[in-house]
N, C-alpha and C. Protein backbone atom coordinates (compact mmCIF):
# COMPACT_ATOMS: atom_id res chain seq x y z
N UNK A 1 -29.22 -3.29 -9.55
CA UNK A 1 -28.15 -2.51 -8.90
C UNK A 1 -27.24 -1.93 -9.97
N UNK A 2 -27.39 -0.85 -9.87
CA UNK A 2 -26.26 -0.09 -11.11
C UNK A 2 -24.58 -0.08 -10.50
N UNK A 3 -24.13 -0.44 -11.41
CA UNK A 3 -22.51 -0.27 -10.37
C UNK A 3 -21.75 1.13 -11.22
N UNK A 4 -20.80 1.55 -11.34
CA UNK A 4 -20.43 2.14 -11.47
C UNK A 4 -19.63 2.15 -12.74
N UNK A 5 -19.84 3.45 -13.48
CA UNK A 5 -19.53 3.42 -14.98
C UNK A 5 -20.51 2.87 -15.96
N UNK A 6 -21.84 2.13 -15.02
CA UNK A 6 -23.08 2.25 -15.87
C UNK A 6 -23.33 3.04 -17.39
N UNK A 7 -22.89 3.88 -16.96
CA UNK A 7 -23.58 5.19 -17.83
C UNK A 7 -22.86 5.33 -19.29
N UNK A 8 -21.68 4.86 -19.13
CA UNK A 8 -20.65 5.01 -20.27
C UNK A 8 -19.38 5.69 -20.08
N UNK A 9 -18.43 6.34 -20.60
CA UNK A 9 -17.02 6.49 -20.36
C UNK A 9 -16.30 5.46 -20.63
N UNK A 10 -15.26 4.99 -20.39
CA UNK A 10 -13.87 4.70 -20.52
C UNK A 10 -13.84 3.60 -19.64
N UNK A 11 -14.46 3.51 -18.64
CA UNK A 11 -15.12 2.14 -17.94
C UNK A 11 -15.82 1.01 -18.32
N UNK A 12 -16.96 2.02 -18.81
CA UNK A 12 -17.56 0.90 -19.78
C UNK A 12 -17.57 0.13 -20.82
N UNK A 13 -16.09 0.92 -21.67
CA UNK A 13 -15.58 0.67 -22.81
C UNK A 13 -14.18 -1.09 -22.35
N UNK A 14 -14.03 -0.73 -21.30
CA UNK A 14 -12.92 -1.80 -20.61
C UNK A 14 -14.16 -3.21 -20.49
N UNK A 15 -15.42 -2.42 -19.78
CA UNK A 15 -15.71 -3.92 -19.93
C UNK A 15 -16.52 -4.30 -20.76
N UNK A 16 -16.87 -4.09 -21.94
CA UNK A 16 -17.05 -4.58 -22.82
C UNK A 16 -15.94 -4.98 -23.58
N UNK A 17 -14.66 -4.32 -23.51
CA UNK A 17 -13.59 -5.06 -23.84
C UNK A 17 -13.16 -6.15 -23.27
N UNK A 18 -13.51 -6.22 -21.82
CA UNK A 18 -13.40 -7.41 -21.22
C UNK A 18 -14.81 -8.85 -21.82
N UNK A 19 -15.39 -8.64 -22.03
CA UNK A 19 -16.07 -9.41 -23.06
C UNK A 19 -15.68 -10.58 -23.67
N UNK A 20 -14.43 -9.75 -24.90
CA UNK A 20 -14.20 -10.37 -25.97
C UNK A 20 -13.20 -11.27 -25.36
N UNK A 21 -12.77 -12.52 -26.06
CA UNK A 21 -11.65 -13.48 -25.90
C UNK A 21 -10.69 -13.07 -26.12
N UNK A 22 -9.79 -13.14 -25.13
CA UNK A 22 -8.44 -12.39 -24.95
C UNK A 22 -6.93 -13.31 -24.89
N UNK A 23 -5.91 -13.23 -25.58
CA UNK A 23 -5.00 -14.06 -24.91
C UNK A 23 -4.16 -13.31 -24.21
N UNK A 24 -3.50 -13.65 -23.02
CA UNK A 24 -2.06 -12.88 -22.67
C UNK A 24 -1.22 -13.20 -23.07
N UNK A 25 0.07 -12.57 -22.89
CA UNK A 25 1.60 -12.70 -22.48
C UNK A 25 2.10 -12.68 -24.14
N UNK A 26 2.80 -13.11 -24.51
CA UNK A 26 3.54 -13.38 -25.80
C UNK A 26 2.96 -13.74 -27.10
N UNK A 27 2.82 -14.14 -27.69
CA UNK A 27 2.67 -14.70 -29.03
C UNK A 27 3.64 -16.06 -29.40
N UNK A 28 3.31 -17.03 -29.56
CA UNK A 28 4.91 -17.93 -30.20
C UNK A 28 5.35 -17.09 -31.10
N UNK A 29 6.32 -17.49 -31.43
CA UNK A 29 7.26 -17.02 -32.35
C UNK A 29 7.42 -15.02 -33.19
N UNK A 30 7.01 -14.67 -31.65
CA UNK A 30 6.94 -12.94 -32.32
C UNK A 30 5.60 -12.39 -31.90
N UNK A 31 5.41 -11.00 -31.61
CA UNK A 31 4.12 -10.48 -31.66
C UNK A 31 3.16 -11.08 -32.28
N UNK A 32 1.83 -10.46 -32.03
CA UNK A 32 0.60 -10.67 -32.59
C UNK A 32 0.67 -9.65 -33.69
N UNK A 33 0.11 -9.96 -35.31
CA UNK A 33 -0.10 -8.90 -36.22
C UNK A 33 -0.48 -7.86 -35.27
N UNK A 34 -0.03 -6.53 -35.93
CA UNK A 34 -0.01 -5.15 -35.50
C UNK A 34 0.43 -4.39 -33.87
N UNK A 35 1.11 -5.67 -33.55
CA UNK A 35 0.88 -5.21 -32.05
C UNK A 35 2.48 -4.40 -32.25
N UNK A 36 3.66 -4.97 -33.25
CA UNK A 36 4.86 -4.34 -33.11
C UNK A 36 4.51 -2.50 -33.60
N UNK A 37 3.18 -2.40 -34.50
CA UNK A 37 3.33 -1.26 -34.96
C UNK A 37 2.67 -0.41 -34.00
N UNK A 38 1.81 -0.86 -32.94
CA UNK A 38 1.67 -0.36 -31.87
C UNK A 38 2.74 0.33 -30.81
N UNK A 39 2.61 1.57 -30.65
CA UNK A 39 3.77 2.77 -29.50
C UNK A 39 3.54 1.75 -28.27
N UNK A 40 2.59 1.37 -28.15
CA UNK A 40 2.63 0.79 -26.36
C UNK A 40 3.61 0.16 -26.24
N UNK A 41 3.27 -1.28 -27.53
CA UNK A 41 4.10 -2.00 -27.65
C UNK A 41 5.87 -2.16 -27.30
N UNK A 42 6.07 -1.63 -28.16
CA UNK A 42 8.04 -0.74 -27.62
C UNK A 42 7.75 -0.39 -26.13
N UNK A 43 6.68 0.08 -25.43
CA UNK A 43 7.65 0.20 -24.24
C UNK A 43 6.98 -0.87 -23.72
N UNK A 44 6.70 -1.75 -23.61
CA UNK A 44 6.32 -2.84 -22.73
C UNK A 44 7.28 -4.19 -23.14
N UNK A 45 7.56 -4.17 -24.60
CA UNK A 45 8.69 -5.08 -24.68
C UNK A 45 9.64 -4.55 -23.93
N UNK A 46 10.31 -3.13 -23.96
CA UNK A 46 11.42 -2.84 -23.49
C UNK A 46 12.11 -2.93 -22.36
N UNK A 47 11.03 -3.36 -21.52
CA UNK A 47 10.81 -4.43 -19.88
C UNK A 47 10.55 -5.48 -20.11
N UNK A 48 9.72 -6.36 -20.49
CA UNK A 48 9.07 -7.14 -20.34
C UNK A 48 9.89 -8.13 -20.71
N UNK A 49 10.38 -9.73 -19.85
CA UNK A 49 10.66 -10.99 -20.48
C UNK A 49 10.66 -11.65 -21.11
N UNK A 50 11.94 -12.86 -21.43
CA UNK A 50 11.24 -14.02 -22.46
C UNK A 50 9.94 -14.08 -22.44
N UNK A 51 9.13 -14.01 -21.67
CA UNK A 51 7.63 -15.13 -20.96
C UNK A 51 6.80 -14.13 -21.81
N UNK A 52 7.15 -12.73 -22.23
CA UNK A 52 6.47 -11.89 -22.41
C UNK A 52 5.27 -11.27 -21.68
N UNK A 53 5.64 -10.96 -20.33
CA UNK A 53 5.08 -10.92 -18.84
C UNK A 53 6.02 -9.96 -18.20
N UNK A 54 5.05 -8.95 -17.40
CA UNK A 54 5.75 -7.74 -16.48
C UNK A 54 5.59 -7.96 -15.31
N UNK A 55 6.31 -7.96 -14.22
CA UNK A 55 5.72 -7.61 -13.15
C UNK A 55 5.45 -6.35 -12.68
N UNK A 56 5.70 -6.23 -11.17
CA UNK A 56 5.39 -4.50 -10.52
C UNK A 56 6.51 -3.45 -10.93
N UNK A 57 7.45 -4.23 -10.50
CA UNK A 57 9.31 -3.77 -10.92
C UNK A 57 9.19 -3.05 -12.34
N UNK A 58 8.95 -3.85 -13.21
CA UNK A 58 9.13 -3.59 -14.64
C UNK A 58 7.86 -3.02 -15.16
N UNK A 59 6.68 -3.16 -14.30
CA UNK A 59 5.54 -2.09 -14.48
C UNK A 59 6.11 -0.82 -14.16
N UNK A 60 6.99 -0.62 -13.39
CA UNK A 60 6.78 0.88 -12.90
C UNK A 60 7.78 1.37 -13.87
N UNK A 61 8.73 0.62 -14.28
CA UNK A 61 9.71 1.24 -15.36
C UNK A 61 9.00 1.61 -16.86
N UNK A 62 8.19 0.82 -17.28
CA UNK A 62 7.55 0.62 -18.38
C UNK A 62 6.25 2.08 -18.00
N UNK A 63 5.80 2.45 -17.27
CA UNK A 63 5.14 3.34 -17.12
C UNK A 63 5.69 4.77 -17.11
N UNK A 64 7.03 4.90 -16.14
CA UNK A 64 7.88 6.00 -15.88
C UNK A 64 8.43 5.98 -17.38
N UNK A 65 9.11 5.18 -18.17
CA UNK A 65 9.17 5.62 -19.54
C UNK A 65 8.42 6.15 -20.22
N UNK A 66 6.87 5.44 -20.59
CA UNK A 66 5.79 6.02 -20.98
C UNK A 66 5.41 7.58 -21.53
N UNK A 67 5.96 8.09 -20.02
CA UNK A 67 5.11 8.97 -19.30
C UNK A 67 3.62 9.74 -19.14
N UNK A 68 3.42 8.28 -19.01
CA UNK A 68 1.67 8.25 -19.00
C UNK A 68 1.24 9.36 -17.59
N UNK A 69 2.11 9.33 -17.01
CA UNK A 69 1.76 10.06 -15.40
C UNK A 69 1.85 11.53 -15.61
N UNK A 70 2.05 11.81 -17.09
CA UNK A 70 2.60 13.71 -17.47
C UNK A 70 3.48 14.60 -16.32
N UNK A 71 3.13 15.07 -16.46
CA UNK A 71 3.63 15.98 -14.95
C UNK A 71 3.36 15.86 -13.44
N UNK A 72 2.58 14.81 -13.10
CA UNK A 72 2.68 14.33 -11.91
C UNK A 72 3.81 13.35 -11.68
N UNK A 73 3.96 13.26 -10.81
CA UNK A 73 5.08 12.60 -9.64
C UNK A 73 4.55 10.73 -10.61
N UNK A 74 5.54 10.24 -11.37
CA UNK A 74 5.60 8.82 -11.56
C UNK A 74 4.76 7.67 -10.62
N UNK A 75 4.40 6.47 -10.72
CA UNK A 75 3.61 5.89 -9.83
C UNK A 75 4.65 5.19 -9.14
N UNK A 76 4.18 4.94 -7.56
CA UNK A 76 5.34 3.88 -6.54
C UNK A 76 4.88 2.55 -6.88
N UNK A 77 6.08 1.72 -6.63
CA UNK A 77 5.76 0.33 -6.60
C UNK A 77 4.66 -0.25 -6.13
N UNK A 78 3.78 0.09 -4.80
CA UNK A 78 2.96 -0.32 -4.41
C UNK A 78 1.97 -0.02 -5.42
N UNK A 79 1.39 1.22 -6.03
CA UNK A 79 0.73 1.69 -6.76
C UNK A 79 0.63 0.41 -8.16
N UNK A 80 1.88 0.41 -8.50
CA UNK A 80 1.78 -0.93 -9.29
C UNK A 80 1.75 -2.09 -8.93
N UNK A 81 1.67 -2.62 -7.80
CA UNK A 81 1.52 -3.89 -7.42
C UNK A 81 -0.20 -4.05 -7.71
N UNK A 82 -0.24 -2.82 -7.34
CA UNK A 82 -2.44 -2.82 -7.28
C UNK A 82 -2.50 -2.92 -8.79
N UNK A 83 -2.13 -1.77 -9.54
CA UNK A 83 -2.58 -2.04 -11.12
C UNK A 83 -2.73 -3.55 -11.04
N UNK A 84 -1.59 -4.39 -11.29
CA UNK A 84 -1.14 -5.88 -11.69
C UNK A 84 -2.34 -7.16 -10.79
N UNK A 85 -2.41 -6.83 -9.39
CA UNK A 85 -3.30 -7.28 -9.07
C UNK A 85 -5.01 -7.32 -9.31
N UNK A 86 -5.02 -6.01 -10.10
CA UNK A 86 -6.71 -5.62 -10.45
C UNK A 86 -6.79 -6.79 -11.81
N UNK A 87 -6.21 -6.81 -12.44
CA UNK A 87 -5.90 -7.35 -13.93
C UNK A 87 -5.41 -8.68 -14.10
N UNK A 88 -5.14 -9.43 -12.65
CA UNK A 88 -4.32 -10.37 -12.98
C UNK A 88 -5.20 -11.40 -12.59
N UNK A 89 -6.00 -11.99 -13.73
CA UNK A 89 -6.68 -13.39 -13.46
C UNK A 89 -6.15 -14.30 -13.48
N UNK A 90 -5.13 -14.93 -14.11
CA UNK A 90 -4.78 -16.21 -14.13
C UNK A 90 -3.71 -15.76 -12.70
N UNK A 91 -3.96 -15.14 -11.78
CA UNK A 91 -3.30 -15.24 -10.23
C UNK A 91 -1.53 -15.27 -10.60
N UNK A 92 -0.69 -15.28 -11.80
CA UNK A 92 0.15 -15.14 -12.30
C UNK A 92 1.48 -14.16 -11.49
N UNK A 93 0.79 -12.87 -10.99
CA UNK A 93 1.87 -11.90 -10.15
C UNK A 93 2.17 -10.72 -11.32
N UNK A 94 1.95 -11.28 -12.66
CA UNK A 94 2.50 -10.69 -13.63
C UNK A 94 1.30 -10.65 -14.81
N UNK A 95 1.83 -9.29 -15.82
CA UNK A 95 0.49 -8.59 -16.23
C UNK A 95 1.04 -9.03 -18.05
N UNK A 96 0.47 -9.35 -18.96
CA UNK A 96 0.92 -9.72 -20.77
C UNK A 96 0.58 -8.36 -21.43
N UNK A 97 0.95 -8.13 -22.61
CA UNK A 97 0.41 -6.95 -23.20
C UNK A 97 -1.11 -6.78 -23.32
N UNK A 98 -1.76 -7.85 -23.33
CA UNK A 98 -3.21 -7.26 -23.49
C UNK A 98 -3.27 -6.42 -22.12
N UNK A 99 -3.24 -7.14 -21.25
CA UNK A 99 -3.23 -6.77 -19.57
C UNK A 99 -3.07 -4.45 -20.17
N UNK A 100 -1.61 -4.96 -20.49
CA UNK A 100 -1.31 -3.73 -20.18
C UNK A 100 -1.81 -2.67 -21.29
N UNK A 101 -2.69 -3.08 -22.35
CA UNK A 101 -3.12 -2.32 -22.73
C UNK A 101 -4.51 -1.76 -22.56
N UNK A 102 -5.09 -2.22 -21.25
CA UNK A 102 -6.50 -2.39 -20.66
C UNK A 102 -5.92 -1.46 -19.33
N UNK A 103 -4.86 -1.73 -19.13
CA UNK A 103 -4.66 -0.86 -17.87
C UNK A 103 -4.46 -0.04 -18.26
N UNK A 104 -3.73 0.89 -19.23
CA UNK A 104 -3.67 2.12 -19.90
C UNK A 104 -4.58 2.68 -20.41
N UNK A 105 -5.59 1.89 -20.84
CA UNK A 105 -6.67 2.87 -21.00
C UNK A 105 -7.40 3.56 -20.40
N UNK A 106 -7.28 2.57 -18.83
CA UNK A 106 -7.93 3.03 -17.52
C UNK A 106 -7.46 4.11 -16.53
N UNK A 107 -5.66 4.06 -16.85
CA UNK A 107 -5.04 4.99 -16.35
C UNK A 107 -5.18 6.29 -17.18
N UNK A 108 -5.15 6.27 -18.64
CA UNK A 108 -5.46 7.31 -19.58
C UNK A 108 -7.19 8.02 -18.71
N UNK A 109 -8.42 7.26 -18.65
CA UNK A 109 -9.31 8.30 -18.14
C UNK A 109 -9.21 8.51 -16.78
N UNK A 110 -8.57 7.92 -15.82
CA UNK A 110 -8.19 8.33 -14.51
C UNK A 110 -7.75 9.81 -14.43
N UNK A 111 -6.90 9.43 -15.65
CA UNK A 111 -5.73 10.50 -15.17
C UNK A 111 -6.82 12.08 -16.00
N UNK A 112 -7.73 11.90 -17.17
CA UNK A 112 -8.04 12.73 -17.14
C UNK A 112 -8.82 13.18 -16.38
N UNK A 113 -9.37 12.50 -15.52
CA UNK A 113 -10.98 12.61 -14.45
C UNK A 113 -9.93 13.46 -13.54
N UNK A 114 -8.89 12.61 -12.99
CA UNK A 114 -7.94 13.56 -12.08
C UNK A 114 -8.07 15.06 -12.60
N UNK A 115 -7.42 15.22 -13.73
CA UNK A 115 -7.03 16.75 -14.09
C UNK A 115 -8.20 17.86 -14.34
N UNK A 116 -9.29 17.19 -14.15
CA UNK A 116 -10.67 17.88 -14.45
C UNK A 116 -10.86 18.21 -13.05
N UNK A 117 -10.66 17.64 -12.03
CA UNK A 117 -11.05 18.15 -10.75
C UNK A 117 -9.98 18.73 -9.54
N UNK A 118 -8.41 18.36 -10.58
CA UNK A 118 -7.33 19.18 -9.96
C UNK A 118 -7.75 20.65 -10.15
N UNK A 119 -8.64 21.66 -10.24
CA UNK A 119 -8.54 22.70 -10.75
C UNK A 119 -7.23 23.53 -10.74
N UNK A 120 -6.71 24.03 -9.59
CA UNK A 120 -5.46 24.44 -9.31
C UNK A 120 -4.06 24.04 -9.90
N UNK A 121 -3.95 22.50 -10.46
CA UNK A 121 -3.14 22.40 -10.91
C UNK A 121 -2.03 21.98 -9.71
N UNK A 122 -2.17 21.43 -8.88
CA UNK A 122 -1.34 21.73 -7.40
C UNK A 122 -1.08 20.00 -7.60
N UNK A 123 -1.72 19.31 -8.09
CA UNK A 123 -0.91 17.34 -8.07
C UNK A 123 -1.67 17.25 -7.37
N UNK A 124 -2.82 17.99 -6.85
CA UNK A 124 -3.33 16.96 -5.63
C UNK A 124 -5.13 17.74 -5.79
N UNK A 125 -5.59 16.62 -5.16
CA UNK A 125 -7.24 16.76 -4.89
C UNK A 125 -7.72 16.90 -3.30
N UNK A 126 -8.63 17.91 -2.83
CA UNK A 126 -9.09 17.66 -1.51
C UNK A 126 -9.97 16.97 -1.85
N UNK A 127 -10.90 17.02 -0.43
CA UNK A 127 -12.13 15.38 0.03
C UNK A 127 -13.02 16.15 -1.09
N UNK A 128 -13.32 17.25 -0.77
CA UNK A 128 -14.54 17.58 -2.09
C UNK A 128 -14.40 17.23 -3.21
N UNK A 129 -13.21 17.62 -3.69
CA UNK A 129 -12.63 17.21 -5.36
C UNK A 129 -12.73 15.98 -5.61
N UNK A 130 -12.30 15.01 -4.74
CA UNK A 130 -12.38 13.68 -4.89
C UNK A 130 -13.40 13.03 -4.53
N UNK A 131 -14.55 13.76 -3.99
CA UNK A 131 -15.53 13.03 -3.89
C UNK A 131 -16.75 13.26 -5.38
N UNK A 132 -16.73 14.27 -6.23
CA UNK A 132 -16.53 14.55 -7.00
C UNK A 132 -16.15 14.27 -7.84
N UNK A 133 -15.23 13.72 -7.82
CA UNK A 133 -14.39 12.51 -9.28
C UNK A 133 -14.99 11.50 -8.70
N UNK A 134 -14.94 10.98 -7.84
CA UNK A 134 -15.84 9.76 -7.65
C UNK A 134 -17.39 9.79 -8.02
N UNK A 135 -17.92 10.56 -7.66
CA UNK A 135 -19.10 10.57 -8.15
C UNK A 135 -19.44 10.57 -9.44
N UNK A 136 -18.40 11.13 -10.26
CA UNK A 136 -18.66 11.45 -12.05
C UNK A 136 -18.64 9.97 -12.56
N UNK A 137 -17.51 9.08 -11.77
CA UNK A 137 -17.60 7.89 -12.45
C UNK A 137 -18.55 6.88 -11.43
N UNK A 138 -19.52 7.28 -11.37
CA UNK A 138 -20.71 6.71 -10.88
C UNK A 138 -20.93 5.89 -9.45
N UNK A 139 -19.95 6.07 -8.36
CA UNK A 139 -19.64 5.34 -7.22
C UNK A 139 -20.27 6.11 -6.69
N UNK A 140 -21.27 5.22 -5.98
CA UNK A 140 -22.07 6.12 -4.81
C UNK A 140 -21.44 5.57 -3.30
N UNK A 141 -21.29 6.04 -2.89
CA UNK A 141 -20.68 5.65 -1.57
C UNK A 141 -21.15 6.72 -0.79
N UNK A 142 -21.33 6.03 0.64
CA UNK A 142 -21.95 6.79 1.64
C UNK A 142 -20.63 8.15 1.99
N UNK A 143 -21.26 9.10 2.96
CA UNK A 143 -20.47 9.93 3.62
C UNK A 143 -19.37 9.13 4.51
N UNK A 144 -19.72 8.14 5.54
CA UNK A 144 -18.33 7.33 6.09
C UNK A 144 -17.67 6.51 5.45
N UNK A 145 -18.30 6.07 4.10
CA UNK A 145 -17.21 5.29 3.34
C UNK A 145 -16.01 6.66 2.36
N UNK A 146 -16.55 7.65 2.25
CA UNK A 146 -15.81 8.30 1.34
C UNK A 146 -14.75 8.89 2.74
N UNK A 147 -15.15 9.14 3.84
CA UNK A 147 -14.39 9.37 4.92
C UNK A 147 -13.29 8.56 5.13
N UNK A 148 -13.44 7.54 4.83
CA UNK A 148 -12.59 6.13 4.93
C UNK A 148 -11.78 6.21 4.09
N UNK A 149 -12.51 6.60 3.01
CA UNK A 149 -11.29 6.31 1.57
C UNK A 149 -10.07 8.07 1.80
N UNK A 150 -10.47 9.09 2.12
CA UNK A 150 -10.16 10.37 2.49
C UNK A 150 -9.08 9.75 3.32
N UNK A 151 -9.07 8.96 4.97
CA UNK A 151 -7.98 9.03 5.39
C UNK A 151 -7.17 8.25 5.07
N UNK A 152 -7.75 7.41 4.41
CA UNK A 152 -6.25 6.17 3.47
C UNK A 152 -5.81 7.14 2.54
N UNK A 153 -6.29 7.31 1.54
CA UNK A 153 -5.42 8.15 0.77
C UNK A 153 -4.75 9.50 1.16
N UNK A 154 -5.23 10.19 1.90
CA UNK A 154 -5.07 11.66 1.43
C UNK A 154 -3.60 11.95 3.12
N UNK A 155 -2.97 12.87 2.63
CA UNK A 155 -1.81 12.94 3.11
C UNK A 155 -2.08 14.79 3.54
N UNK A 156 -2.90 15.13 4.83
CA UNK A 156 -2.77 16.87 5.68
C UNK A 156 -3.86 16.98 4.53
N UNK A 157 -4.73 16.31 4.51
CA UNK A 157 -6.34 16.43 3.83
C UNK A 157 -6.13 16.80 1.82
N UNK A 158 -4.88 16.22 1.47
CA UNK A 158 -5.05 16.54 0.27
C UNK A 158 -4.31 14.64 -0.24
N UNK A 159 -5.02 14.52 -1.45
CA UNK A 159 -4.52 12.85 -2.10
C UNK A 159 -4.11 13.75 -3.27
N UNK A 160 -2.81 12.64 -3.84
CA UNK A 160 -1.66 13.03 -4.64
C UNK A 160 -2.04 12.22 -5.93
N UNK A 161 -1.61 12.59 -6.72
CA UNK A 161 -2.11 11.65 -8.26
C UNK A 161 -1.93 10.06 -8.10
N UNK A 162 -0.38 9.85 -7.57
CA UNK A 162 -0.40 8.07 -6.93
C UNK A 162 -1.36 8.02 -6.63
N UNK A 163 -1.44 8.42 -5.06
CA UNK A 163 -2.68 7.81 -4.32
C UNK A 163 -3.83 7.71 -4.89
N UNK A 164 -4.21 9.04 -6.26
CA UNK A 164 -5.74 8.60 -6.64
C UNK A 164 -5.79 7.64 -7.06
N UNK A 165 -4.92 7.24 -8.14
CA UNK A 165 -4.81 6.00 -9.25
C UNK A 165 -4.65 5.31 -8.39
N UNK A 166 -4.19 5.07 -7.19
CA UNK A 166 -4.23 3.76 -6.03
C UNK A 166 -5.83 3.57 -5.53
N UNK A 167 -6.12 4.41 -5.51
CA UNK A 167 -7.49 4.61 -5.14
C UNK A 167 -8.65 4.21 -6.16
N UNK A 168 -8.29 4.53 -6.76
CA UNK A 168 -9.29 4.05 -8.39
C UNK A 168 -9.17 2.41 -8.78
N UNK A 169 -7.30 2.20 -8.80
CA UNK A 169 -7.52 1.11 -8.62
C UNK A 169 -8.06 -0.54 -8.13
N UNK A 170 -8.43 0.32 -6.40
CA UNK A 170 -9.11 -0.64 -5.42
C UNK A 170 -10.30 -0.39 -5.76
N UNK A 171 -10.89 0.46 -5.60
CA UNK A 171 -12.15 0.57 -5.96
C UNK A 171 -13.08 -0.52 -7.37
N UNK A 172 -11.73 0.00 -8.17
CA UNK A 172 -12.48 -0.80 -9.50
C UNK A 172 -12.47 -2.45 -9.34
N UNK A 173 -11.15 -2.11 -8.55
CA UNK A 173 -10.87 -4.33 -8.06
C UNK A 173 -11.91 -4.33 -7.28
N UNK A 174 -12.20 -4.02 -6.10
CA UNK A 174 -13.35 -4.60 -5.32
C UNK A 174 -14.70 -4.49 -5.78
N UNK A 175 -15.39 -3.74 -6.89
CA UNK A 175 -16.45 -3.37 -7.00
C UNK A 175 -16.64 -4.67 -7.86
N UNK A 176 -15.63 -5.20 -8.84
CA UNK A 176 -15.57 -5.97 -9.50
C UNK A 176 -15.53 -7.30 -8.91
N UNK A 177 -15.18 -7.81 -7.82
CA UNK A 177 -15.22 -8.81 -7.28
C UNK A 177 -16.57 -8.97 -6.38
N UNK A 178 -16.75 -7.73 -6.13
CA UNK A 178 -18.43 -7.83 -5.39
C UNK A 178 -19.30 -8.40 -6.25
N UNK A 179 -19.24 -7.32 -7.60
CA UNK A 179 -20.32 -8.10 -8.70
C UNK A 179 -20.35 -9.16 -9.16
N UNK A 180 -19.18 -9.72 -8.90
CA UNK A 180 -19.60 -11.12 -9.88
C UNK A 180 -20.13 -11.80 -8.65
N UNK A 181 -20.15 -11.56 -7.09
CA UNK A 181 -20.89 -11.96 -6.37
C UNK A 181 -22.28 -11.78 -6.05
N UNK A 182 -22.59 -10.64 -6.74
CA UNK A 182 -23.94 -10.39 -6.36
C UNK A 182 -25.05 -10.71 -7.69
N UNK A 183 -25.49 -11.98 -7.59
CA UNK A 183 -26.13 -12.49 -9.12
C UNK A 183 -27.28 -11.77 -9.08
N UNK A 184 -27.81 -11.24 -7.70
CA UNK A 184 -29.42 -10.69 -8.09
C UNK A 184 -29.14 -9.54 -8.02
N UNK A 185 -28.17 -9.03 -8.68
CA UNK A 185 -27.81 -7.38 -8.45
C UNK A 185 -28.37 -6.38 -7.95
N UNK A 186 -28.52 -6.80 -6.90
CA UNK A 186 -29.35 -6.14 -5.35
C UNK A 186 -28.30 -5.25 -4.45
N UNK A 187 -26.60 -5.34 -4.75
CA UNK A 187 -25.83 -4.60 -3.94
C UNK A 187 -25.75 -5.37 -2.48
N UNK A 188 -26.22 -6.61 -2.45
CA UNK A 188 -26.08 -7.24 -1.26
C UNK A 188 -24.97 -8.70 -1.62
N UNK A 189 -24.45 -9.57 -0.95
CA UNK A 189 -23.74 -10.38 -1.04
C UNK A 189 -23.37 -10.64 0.27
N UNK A 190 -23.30 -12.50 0.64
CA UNK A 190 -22.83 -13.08 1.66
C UNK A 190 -21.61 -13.49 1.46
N UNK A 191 -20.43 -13.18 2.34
CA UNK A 191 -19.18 -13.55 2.05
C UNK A 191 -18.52 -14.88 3.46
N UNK A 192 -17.67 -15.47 3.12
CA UNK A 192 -17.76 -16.42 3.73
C UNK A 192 -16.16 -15.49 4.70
N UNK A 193 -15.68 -15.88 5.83
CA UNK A 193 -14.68 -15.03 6.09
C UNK A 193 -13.38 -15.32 5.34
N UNK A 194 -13.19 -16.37 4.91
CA UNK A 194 -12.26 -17.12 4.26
C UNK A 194 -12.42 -16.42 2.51
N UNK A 195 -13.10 -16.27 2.36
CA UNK A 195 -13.46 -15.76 0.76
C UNK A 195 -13.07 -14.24 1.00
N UNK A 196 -13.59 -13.47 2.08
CA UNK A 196 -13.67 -12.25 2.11
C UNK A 196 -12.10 -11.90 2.53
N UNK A 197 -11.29 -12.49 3.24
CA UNK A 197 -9.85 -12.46 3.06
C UNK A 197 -9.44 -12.86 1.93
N UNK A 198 -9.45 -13.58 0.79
CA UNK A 198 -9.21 -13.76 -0.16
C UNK A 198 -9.14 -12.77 -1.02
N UNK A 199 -10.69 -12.06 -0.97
CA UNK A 199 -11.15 -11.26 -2.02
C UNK A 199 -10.06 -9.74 -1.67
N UNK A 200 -10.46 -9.27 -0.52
CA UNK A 200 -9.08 -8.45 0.13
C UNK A 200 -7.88 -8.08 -0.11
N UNK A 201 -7.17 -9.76 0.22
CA UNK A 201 -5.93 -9.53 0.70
C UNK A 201 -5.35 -9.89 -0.84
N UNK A 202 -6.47 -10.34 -2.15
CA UNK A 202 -5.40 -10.21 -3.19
C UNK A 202 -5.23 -8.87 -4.21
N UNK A 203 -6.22 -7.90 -3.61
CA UNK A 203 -6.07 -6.80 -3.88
C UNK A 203 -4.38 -5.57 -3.47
C-alpha cells in the first residue's frame, strides 16, 4: 500500500526525519549547540516557557510573528490546536522546538503546494484546485471522500489557506495513525470502536 508522499517531497523528508532520535522541549541548562543560532529559534523562545514547551495560544503567536502564513490571513487557534495535536506524542497538549521545527517544514511545503494551485492569487482554492493539491502529494481518495473533505473545509465552494493547512493537517494525522495500523500494508485495518474514538477525537 503506498501512502502518501511515497514518491518524495517535503513529506518524505519529515519522515525520515522522524526516524532519527529526537529529544523535545528544552535542553538543561540552555539550548542545544546551534539551535540559539538558528532564526526559528528566537521566535519560539519568544513564546515558549520555562518547560521550554508551546501550546496552541503561544503557537499561534509564535507563527503570526514568524510570518510563515506570507500574505494569507494568519492561522486560528483551532488550526493550531491540530498542528500541536498531529506532533504531539508524548500526549503532552504542548509542542518542544524539535516539534516545531518539523511542523515548519511541513507548513513551509503546504504553503508552497497551496500557492502553486492558488493560480489567481485570491487566498483561496476551489474543489478542483484542491483536489489537485491533494493529488500532487499523493492522496488518493475517492470522489465522496474528497466531497467530504470539500464541505468541511470550503466556505460558498472555495477553502481559505487556514482551512487548507487544517486540512493537510488531518489528513497527515490520520493517514499516520492508520499506518502504523495497517502492518500488511494492504490499506485495510480493524479498529476497535474505543480505539477509533481515540484515534479521532485526539486529532
Amino acid at each position: 500500500m503506498a501512502y502518501p508522499g511515497a514518491g518524495g517531497g517535503y513529506y518524505q523528508q519529515q519522515q525520515h526525519q522522524q526516524q532519527q532520535p529526537q529529544q523535545y522541549g528544552g535542553a538543561p541548562g540552555g539550548p542545544a549547540y546551534g539551535q540559539a543560532q538558528d532564526p526559528m529559534f528566537q521566535y519560539f523562545t519568544a513564546v515558549a516557557g520555562q518547560d521550554g514547551q508551546i501550546d496552541a495560544d503561544e503557537l499561534q503567536n509564535c507563527l503570526t510573528q514568524s510570518g510563515i502564513s506570507g500574505g494569507y490571513k494568519p492561522f486560528n487557534l483551532e488550526t493550531c490546536r491540530l498542528m500541536i495535536s498531529m506532533l504531539d506524542r508524548d500526549m503532552s497538549g504542548k509542542m518542544g522546538f524539535n516539534e516545531f521545527k518539523e511542523l515548519w517544514a511541513a507548513l513551509s511545503g503546504w504553503r508552497q503546494n497551496f500557492m502553486a494551485f492558488d493560480g489567481d492569487r485570491s487566498g483561496a482554492v476551489d474543489f478542483q484546485e484542491l483536489q489537485r493539491a491533494l493529488e500532487s502529494m499523493r492522496f488518493r481518495l475517492s470522489p465522496q471522500a474528497l466531497n467530504t473533505i470539500a464541505k468541511r473545509y470550503s466556505n460558498q465552494g472555495r477553502i481559505s489557506f487556514d482551512d487548507y493547512i487544517a486540512c493537510c493537517v488531518k489528513l497527515r494525522a490520520l493517514t499516520e495513525t492508520f499506518r502504523r495500523r495497517d502492518a500488511a500494508q494492504q490499506g485495510v485495518v480493524n479498529f476497535s470502536y474505543d480505539d477509533f474514538i481515540q484515534c479521532v477525537m485526539s486529532i
